[in-house]
Structures are given as structure tokens and as C-alpha cells.
N, C-alpha and C. Protein backbone atom coordinates (compact mmCIF):
# COMPACT_ATOMS: atom_id res chain seq x y z
N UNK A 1 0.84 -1.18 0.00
CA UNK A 1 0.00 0.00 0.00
C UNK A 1 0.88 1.25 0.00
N UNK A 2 0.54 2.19 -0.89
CA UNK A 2 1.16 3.36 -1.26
C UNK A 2 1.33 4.09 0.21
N UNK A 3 1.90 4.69 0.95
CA UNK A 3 2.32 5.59 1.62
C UNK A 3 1.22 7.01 1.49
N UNK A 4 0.70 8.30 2.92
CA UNK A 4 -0.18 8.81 2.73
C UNK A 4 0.44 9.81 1.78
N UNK A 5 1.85 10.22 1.90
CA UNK A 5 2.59 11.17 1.44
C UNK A 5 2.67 11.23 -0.08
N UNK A 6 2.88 9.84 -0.54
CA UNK A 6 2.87 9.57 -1.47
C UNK A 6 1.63 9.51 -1.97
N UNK A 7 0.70 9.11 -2.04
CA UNK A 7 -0.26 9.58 -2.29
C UNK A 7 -0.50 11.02 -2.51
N UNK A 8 -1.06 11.93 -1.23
CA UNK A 8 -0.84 13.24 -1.07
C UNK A 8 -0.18 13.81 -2.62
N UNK A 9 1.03 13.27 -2.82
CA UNK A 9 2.08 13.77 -3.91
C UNK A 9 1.52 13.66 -4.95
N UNK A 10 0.77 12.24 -5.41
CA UNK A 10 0.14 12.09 -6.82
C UNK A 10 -0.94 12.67 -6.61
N UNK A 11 -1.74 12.79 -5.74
CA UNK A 11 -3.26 13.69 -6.09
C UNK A 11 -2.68 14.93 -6.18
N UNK A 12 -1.70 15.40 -6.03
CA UNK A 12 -1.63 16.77 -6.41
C UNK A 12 -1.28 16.96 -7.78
N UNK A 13 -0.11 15.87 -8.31
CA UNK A 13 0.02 16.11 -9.51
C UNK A 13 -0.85 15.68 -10.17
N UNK A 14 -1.67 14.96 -10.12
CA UNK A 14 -3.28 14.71 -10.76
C UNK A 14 -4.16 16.05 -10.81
N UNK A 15 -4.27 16.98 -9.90
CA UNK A 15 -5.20 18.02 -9.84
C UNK A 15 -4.39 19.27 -10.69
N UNK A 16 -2.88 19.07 -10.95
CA UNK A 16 -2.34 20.06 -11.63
C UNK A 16 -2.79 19.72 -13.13
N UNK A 17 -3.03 18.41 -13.50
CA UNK A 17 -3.37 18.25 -14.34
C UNK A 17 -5.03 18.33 -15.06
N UNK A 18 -5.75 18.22 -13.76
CA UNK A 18 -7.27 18.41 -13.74
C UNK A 18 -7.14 19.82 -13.75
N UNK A 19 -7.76 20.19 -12.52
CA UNK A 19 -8.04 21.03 -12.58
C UNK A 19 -7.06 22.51 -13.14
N UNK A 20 -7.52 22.58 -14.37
CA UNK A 20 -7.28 23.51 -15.16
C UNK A 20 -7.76 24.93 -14.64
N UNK A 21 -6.56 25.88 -14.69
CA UNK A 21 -6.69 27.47 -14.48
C UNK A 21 -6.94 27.71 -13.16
N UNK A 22 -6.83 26.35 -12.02
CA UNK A 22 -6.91 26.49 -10.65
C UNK A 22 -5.61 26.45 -9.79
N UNK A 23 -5.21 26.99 -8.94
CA UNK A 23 -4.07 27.23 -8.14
C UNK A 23 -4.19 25.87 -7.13
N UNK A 24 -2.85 25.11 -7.56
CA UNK A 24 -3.13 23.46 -6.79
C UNK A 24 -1.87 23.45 -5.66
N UNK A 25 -1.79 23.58 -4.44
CA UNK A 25 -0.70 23.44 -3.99
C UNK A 25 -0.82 22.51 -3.03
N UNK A 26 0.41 21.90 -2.79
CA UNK A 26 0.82 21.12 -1.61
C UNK A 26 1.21 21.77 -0.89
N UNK A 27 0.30 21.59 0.53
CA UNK A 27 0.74 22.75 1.54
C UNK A 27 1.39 22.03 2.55
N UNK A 28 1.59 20.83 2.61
CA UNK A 28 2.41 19.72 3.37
C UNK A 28 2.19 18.46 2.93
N UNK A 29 3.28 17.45 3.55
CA UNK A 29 3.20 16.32 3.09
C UNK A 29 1.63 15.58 3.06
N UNK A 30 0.94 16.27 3.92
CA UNK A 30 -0.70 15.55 3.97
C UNK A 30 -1.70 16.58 3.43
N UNK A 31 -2.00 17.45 3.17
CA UNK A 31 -2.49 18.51 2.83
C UNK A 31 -2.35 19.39 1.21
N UNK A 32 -3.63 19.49 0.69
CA UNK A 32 -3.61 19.75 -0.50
C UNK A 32 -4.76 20.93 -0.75
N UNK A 33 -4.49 21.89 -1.26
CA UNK A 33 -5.16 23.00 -1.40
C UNK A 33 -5.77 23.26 -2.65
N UNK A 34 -6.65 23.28 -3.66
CA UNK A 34 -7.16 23.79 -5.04
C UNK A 34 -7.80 25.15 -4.81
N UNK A 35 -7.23 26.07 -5.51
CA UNK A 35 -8.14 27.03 -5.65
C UNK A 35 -8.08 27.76 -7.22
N UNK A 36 -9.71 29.14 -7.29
CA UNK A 36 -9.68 29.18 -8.49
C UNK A 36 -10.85 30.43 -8.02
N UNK A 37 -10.27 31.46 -8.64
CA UNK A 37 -10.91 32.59 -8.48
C UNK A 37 -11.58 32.96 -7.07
N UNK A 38 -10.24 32.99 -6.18
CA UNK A 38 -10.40 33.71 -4.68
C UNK A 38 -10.56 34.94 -4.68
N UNK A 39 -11.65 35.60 -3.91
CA UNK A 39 -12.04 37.46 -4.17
C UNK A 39 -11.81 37.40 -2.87
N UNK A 40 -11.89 39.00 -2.32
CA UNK A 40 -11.76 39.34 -0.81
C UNK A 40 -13.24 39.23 -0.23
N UNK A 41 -13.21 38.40 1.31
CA UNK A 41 -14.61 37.75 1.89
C UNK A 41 -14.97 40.09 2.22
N UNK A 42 -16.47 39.69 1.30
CA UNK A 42 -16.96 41.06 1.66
C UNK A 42 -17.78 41.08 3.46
N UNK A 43 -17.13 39.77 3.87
CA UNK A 43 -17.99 40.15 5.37
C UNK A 43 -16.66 40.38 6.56
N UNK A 44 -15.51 40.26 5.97
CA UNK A 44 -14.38 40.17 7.03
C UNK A 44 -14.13 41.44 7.31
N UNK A 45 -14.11 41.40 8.81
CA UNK A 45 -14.38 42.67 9.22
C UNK A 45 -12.62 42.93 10.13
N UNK A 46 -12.09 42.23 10.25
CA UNK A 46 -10.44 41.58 10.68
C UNK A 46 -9.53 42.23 9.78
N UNK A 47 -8.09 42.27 10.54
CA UNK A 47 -7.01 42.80 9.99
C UNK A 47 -6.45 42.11 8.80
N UNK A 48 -6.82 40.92 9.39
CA UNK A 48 -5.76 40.47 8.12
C UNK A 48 -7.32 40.01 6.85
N UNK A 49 -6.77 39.68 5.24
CA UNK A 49 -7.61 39.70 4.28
C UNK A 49 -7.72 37.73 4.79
N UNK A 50 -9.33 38.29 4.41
CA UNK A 50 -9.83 36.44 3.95
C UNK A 50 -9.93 36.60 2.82
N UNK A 51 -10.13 35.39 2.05
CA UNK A 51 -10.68 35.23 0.92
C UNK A 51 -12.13 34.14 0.39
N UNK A 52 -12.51 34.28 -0.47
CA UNK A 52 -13.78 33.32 -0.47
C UNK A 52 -14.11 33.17 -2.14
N UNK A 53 -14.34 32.09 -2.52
CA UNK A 53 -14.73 32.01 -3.98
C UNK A 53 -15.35 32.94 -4.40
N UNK A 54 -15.48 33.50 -5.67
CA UNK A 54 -16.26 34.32 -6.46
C UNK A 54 -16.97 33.47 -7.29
N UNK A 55 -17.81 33.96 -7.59
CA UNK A 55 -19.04 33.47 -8.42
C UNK A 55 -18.28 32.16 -9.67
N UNK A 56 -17.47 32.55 -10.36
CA UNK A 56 -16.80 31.47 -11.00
C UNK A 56 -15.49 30.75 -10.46
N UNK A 57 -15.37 30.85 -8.78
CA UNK A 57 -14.40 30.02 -8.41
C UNK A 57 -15.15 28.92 -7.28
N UNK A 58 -13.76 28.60 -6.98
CA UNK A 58 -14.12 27.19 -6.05
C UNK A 58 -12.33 27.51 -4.87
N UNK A 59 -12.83 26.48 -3.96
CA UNK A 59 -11.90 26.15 -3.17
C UNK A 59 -11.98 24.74 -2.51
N UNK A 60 -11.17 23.78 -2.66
CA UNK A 60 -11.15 22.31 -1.84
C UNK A 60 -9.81 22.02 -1.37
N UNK A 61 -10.26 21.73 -0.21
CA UNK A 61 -9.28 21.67 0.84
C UNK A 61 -9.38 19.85 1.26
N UNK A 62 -8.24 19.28 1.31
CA UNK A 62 -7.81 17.57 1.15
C UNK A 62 -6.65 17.27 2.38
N UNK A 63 -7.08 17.23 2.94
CA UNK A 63 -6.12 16.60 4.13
C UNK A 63 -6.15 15.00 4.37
N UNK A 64 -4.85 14.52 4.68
CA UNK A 64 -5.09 12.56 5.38
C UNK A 64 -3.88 12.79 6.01
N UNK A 65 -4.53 12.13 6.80
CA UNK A 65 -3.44 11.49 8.09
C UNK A 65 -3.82 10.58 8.61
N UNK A 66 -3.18 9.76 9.90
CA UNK A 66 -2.96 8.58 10.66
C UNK A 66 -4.53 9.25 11.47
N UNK A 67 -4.99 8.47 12.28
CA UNK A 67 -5.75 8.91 12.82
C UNK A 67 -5.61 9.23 14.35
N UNK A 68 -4.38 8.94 14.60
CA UNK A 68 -3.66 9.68 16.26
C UNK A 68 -3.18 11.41 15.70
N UNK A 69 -2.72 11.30 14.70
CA UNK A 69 -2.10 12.81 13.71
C UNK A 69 -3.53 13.97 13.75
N UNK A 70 -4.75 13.15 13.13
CA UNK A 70 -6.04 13.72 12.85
C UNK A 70 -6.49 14.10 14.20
N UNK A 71 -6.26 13.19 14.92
CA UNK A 71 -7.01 13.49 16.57
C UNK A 71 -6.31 14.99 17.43
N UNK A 72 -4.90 14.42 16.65
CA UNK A 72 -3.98 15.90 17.43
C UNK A 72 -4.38 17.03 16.81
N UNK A 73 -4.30 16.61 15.37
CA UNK A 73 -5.02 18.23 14.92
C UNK A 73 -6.17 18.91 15.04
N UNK A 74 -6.94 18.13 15.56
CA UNK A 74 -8.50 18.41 15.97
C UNK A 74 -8.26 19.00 17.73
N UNK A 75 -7.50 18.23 18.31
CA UNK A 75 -7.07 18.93 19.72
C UNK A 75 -6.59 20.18 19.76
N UNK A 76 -5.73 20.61 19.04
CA UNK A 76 -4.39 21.88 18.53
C UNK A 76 -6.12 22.70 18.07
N UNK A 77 -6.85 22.48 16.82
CA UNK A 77 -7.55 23.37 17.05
C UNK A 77 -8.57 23.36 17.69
N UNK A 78 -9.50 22.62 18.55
CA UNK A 78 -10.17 22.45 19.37
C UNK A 78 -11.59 22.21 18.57
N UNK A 79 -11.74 21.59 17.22
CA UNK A 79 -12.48 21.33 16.60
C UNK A 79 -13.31 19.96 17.33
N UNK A 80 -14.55 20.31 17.37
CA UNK A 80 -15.00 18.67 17.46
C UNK A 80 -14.95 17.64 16.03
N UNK A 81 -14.68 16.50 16.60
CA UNK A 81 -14.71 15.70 15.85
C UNK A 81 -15.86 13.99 16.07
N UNK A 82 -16.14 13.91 15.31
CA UNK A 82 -17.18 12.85 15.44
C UNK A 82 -16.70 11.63 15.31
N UNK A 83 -17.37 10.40 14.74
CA UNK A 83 -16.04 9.15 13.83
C UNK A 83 -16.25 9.56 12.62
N UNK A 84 -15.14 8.96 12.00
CA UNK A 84 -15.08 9.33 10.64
C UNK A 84 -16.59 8.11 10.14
N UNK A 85 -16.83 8.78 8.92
CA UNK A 85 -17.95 8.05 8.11
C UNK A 85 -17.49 6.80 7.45
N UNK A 86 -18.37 6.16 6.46
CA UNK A 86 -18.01 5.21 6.12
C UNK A 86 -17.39 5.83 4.59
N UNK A 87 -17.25 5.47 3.40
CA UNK A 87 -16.57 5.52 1.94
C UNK A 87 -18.16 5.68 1.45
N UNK A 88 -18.12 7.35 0.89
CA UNK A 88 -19.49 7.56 0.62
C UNK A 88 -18.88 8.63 -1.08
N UNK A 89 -19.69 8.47 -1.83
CA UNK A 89 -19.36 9.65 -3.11
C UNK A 89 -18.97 11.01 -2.45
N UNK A 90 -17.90 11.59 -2.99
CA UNK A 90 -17.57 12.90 -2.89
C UNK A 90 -18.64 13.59 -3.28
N UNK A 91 -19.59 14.35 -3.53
CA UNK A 91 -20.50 14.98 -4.66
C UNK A 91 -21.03 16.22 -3.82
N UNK A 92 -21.05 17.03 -4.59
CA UNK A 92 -21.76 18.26 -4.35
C UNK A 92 -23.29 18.50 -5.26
N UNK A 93 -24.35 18.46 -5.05
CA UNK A 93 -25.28 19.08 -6.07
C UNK A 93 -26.03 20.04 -5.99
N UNK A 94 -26.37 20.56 -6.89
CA UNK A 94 -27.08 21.91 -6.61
C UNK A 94 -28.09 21.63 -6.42
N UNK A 95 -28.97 22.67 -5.58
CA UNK A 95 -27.98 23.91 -5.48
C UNK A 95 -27.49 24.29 -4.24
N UNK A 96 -27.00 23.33 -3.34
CA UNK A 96 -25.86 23.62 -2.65
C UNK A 96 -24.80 23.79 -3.37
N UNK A 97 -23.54 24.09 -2.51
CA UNK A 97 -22.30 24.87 -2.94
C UNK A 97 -21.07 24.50 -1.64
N UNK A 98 -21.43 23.70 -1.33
CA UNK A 98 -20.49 23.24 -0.31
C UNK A 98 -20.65 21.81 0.51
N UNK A 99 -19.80 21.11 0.73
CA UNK A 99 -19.62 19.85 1.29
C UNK A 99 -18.21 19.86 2.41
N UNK A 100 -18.81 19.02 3.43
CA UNK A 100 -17.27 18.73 4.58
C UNK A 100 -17.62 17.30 4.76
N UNK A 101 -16.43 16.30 4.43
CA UNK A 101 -16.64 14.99 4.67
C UNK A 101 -15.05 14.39 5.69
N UNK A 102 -15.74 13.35 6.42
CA UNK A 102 -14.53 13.11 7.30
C UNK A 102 -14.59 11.63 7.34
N UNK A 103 -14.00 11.01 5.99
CA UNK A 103 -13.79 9.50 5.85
C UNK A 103 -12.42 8.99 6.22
N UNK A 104 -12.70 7.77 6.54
CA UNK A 104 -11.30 6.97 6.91
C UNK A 104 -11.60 5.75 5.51
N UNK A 105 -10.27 5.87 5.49
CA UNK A 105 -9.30 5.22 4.14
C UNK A 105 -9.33 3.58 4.99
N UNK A 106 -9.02 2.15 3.69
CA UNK A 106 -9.11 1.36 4.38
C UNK A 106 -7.58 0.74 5.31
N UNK A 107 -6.62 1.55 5.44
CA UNK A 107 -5.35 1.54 5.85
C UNK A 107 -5.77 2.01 7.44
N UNK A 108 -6.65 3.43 7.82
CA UNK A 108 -7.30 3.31 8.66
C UNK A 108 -6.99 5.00 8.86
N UNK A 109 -6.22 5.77 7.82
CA UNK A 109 -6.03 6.81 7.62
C UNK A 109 -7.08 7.95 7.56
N UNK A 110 -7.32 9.19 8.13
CA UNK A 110 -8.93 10.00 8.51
C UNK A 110 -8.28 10.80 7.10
N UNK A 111 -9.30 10.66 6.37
CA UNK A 111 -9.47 11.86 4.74
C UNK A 111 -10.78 13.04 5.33
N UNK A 112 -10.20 14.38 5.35
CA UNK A 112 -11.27 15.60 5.49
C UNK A 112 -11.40 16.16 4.30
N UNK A 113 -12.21 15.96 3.90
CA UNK A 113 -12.35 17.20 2.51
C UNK A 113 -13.08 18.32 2.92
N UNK A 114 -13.09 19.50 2.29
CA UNK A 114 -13.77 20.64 2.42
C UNK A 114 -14.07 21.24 1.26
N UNK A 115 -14.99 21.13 0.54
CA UNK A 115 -15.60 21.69 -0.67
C UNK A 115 -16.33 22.87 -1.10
N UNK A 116 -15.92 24.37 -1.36
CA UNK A 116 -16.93 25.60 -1.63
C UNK A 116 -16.94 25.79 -2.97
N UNK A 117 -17.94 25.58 -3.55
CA UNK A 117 -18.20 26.76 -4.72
C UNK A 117 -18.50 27.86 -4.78
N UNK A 118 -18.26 28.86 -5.71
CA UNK A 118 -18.72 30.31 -5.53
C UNK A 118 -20.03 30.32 -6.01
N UNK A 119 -20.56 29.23 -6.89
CA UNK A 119 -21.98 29.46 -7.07
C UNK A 119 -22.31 27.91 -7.51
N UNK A 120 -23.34 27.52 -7.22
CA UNK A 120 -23.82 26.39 -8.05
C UNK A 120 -23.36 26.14 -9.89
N UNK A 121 -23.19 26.40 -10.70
CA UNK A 121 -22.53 26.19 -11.29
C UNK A 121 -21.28 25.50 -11.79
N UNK A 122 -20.69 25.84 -10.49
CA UNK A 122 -19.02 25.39 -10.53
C UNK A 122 -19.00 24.06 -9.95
N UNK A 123 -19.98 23.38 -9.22
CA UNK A 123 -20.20 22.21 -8.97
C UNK A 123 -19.73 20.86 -10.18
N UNK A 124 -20.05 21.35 -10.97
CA UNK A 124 -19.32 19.96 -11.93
C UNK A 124 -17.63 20.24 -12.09
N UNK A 125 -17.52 21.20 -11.91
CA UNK A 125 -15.58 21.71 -11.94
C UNK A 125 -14.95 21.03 -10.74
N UNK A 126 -15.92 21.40 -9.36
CA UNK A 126 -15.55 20.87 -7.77
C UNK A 126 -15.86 19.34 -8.20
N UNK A 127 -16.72 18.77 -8.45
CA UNK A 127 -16.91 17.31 -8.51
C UNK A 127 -16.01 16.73 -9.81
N UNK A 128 -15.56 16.69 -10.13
CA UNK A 128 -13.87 16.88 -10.79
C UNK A 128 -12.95 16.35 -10.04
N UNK A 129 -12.90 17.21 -9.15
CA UNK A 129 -11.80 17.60 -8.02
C UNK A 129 -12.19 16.11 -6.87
N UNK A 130 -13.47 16.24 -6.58
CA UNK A 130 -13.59 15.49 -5.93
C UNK A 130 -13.50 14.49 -6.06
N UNK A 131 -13.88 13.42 -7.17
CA UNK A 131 -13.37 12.03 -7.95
C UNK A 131 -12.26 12.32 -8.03
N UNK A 132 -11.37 12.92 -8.32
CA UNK A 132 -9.70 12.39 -8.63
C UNK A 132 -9.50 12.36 -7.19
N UNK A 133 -9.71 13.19 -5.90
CA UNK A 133 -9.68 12.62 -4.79
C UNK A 133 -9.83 11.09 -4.05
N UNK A 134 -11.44 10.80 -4.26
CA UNK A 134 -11.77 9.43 -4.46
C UNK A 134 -10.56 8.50 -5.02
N UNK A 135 -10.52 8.83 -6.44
CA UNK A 135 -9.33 7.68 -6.90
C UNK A 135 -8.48 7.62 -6.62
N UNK A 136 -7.92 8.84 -6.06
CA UNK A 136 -6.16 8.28 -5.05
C UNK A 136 -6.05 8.08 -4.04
N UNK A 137 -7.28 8.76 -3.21
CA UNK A 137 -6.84 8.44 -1.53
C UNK A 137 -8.23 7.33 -1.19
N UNK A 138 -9.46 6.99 -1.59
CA UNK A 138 -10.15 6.25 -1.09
C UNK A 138 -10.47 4.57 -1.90
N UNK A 139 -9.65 5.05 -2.84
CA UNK A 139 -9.85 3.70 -4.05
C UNK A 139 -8.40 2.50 -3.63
């Protein structure tokens, strides 16, 4: 079985290749970022800038780890966490515009995705994103 890192590594170079005209980075060995037409959040009222899809962007956020790793990072930010789910379709449909899923891989590894569109529309671009996910880290 492939390694999470390794993995991690090919879904990214998979999404450089998908997702077209979207900003794909590896933001650590477990962590993978897509984005695609980030505007400034018109509700942040804070020093520093947020950002938030615009009408023709998206943002998905791909994290895996061990699930002692997942537990720490949920401690560090004081997020609750539930059990992870069972291996369910990535999918977004309209006209929602957003999905958060917290599956474990069958190695025993916790996968979080975080899915925004800027509008219903962009949902078949995000569900894209989300199958090439599926095929490297849950297949």
C-alpha cells in the first residue's frame, strides 16, 4: 500500500493536471489546497484579508493522516470531531455549494475534505476535483 505522502504527492500532480486554471498546492506532506478565483470575503471585518470564492471560483481543501495525527489536529484546534464516516461519493449538487466529509481510508487513515463553490454552477468543476480525490486516496 502506497504511503499517505505519497499519495498526497500524486493527487496533487493529478489536480495540476485536472483542474485547469486552478491554483493546486501542496501545503504539506498531507495537505492539499485547489483554488480558483479567490475574491476578498466582503464580510471580514479583521485585519488580516480572507478570501472566499467568487461566483466562477471554487476552493477544496484535502487533508489525510494517521488517525492519532487527525485526533492531534482536531485537539491543537479544538475542533470537534465525530467518527469518521463510512466511503461515501464525494458529490456536491445543486444547489448547494459546499460539502465537509470526514472518511477513513481502508489503511485506517482519517481523509477531510472541504468543498466551496462560488456558485452552483461550478459544482461539476468541484466534482472533478472530488473524484480524482476518491481515486487516489479512497480507491
Amino acid at each position: 500500500m502506497m504511503a499517505a505522502t505519497d499519495r498526497m504527492a500524486r493527487l496533487h500532480r493529478k489536480l495540476q493536471e485536472t483542474a485547469a486554471g486552478a491554483r493546486v498546492l501542496l501545503l504539506s506532506d498531507d495537505q492539499v489546497l485547489v483554488s480558483r478565483n479567490m475574491v476578498p470575503n466582503p464580510g471580514d471585518k479583521g485585519k488580516a484579508a480572507t478570501y472566499v470564492p467568487g461566483t466562477g471560483g471554487y476552493e477544496v481543501y484535502v487533508s489525510c493522516r494517521s488517525a492519532e495525527a487527525d485526533e492531534a489536529m482536531a485537539a491543537a484546534s479544538q475542533r470537534m470531531t465525530g467518527p469518521a464516516g463510512p466511503v461515501t461519493p464525494l458529490r456536491i449538487d445543486p444547489p448547494g455549494t459546499s460539502g465537509q466529509w470526514r472518511l477513513r481510508t481502508s489503511g485506517g487513515e482519517v481523509v477531510r475534505v472541504h468543498a466551496t463553490a462560488g456558485s452552483s454552477a461550478m459544482c461539476d468543476e468541484v466534482n472533478v476535483i472530488l473524484s480524482e480525490v476518491e481515486a487516489v486516496l479512497l480507491s
